[in-house]
Protein backbone atom coordinates (compact mmCIF):
# COMPACT_ATOMS: atom_id res chain seq x y z
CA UNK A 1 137.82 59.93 134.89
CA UNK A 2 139.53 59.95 138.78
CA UNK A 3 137.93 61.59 141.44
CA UNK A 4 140.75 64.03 141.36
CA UNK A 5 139.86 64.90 137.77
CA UNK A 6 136.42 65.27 138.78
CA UNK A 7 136.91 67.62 141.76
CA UNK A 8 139.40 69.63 139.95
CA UNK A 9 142.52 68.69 141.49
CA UNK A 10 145.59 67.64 139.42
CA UNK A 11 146.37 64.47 139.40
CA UNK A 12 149.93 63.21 140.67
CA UNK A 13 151.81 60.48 142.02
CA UNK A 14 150.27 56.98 142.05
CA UNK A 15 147.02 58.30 140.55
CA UNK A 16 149.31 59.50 136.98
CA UNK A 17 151.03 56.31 136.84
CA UNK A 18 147.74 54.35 137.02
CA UNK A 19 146.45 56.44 134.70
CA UNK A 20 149.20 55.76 132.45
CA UNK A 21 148.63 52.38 132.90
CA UNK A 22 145.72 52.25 131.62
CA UNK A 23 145.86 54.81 128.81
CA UNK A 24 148.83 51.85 127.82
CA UNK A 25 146.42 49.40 128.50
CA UNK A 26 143.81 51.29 125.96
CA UNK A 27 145.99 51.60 123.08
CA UNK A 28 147.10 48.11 123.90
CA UNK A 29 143.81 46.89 123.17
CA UNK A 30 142.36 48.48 120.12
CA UNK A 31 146.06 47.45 118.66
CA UNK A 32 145.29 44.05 119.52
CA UNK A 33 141.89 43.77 118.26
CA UNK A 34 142.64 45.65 114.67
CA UNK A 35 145.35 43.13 114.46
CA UNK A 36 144.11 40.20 115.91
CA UNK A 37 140.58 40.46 116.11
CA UNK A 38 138.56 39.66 119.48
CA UNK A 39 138.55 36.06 119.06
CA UNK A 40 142.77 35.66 119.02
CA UNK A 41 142.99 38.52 121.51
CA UNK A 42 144.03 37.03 125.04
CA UNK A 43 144.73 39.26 128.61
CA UNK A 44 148.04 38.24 128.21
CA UNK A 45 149.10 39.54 124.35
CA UNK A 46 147.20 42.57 125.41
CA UNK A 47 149.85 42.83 128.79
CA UNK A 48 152.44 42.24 126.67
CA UNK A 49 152.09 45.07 124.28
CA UNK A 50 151.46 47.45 126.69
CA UNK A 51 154.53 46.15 128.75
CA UNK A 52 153.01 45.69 131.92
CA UNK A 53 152.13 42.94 134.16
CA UNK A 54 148.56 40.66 133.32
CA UNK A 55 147.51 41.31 137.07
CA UNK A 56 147.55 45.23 136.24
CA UNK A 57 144.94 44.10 133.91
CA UNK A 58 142.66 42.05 135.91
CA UNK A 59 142.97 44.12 138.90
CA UNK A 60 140.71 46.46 135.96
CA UNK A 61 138.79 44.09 134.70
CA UNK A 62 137.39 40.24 135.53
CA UNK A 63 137.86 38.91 132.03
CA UNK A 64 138.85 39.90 128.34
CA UNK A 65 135.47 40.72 127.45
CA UNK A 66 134.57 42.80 130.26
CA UNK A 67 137.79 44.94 128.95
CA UNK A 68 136.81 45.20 125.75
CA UNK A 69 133.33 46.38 126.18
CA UNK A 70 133.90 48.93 128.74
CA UNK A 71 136.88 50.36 126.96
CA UNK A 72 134.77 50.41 123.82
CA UNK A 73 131.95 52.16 125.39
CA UNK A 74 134.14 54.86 126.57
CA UNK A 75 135.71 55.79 123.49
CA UNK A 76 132.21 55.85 121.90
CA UNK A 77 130.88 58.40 124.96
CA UNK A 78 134.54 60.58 124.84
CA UNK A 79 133.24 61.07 120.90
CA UNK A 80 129.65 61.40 120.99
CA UNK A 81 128.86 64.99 120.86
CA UNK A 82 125.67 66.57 122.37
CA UNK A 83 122.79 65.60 120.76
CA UNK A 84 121.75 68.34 118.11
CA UNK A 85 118.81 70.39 118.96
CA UNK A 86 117.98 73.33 116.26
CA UNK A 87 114.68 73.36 116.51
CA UNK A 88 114.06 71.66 113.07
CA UNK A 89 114.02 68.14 112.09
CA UNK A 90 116.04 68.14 109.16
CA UNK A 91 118.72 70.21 110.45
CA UNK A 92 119.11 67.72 113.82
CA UNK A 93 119.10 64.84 111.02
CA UNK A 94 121.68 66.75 109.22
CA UNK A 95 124.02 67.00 112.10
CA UNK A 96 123.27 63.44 114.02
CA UNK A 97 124.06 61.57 110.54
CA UNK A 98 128.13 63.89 110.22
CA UNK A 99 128.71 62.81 113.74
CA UNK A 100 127.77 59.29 112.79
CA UNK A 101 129.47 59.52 109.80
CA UNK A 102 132.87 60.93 111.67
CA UNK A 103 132.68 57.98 113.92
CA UNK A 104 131.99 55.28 111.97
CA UNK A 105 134.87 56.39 109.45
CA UNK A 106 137.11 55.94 111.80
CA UNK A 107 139.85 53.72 110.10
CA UNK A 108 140.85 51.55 113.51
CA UNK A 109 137.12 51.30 114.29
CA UNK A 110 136.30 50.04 110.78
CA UNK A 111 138.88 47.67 111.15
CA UNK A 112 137.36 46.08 114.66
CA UNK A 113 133.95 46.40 114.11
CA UNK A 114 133.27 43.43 112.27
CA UNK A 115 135.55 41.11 113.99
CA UNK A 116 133.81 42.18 117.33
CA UNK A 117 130.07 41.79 116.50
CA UNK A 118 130.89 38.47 114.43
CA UNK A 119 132.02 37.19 118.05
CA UNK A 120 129.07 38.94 119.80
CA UNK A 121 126.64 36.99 117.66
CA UNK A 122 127.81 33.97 119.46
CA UNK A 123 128.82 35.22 122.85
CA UNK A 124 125.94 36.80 124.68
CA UNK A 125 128.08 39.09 127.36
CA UNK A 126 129.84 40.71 124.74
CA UNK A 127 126.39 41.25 123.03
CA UNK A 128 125.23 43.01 125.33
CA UNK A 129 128.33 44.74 126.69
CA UNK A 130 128.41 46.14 123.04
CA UNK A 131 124.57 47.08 123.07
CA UNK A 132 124.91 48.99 126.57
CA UNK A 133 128.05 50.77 125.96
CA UNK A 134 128.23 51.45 121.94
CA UNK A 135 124.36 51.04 120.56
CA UNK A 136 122.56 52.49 123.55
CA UNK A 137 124.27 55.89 123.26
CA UNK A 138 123.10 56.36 119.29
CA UNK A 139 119.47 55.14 119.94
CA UNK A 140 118.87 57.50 122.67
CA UNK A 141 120.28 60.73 120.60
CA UNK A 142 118.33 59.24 117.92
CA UNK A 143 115.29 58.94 119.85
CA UNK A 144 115.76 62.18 120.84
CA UNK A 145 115.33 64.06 117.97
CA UNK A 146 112.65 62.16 117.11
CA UNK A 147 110.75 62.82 119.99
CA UNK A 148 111.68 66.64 119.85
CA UNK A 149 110.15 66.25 116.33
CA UNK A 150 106.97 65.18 117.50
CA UNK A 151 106.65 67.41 120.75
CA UNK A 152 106.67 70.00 117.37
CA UNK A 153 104.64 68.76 115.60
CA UNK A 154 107.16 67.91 112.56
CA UNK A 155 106.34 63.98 112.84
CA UNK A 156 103.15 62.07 113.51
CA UNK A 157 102.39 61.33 117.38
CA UNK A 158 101.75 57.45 116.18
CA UNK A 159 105.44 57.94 114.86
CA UNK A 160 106.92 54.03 115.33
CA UNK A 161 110.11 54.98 117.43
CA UNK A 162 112.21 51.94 117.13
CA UNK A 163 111.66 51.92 113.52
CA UNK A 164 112.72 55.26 113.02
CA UNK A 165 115.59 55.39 115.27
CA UNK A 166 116.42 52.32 113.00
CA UNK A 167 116.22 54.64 110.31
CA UNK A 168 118.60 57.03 111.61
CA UNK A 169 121.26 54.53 112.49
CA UNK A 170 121.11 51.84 110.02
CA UNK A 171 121.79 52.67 106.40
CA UNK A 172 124.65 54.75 107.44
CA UNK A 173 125.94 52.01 108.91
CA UNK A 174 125.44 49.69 106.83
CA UNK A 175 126.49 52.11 104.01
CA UNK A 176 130.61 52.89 105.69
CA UNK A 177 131.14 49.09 107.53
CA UNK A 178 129.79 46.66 104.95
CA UNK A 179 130.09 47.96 101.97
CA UNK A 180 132.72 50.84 102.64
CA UNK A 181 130.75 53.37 99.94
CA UNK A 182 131.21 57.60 100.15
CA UNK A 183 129.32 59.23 102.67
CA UNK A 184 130.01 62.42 101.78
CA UNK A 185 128.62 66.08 102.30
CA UNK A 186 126.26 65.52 99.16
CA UNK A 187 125.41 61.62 100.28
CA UNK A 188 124.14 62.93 103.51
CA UNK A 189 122.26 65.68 102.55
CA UNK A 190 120.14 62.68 100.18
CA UNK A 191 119.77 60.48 103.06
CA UNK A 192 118.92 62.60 105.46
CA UNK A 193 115.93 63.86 102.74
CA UNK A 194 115.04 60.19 102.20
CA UNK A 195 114.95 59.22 106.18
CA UNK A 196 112.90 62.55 106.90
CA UNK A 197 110.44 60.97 104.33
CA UNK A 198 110.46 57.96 105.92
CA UNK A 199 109.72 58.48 108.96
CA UNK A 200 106.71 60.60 107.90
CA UNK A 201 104.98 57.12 107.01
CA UNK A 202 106.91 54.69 110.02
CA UNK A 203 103.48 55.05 111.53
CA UNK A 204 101.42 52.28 113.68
């Protein structure tokens, strides 16, 4: 977001066409990587596709996967809602697994995701440009309601939080990228029963 976005103003002259430069540059991208993947991306078939110049890219960005990562991160952020806070634990488990769900069903997302963090497990910037901008948000909602859960009284205090934030993430994952199986209404009411049993025993 501009400063003039931020401060309310509209945004006009040089400030829309940048902004239209990069909103070119974004679709650009995520073209290039479903069709592509990471590794055959370059700065310049990116440049070309959004028909601009490659120096309106690195004036952005230092490098491909500095690009990538940030522009990733802010699509995850732009569709992360709030975290859910009802009051009970399987309600916010309820609700944090549908938003999952809704973004990890995202057909141009399931069609990057494994070409980028095949490439991440041998380049260590993108790693953690992925971790910061697209892992980081979903482990501190999930953390969250865990936490919440235990300031109620719902889960044990010796609750083991990375394990159970593992449990909120990880099956679903697993479950619509690998192995591309329903996750529908009825699937997440059953997993959200089995992870609140689970975590009742992720104890130290």
């Amino acid at each position: 977001m501009t400063v003039e976005q931020k401060r309310g103003r509209p945004v006009t002259g040089g400030a829309v066409l940048r902004q239209r430069v990069t909103e070119a540059i974004t679709e650009a991208t995520f073209a290039e990587l479903a069709e592509a993947g990471y590794a055959r991306m370059s700065m310049e078939s990116v440049a070309r596709r959004a028909g601009v110049g490659k120096a309106a890219l690195y004036r952005r960005w230092p490098s491909k996967q500095a690009m990538v990562t940030e522009l990733i991160g802010s699509k995850v952020s732009d569709a992360l809602p709030p975290t859910p806070a009802t009051g009970a634990l399987r309600t916010d488990l309820r609700e944090l697994l549908a938003a999952f769900r809704d973004q990890l069903a995202d057909p141009l997302l399931a069609r990057i995701a494994a070409g980028l963090f095949a490439a991440a497990s041998h380049d260590g910037a993108l790693a953690q440009g992925l971790h910061t901008g697209v892992a980081a948000p979903r482990r501190a909602a999930a953390r969250t309601i865990l936490q919440n859960a235990i300031d109620r009284g719902e889960l044990p205090p010796e609750l083991d939080l990375a394990l159970g934030i593992d449990l909120l993430i990880a099956p679903l994952a697993f479950r619509v990228l690998v192995i591309q199986g329903s996750s529908d209404a009825e699937y997440l009411e059953t997993l959200a029963n089995a992870i609140e049993a689970a975590l009742r025993a992720a104890v130290h």
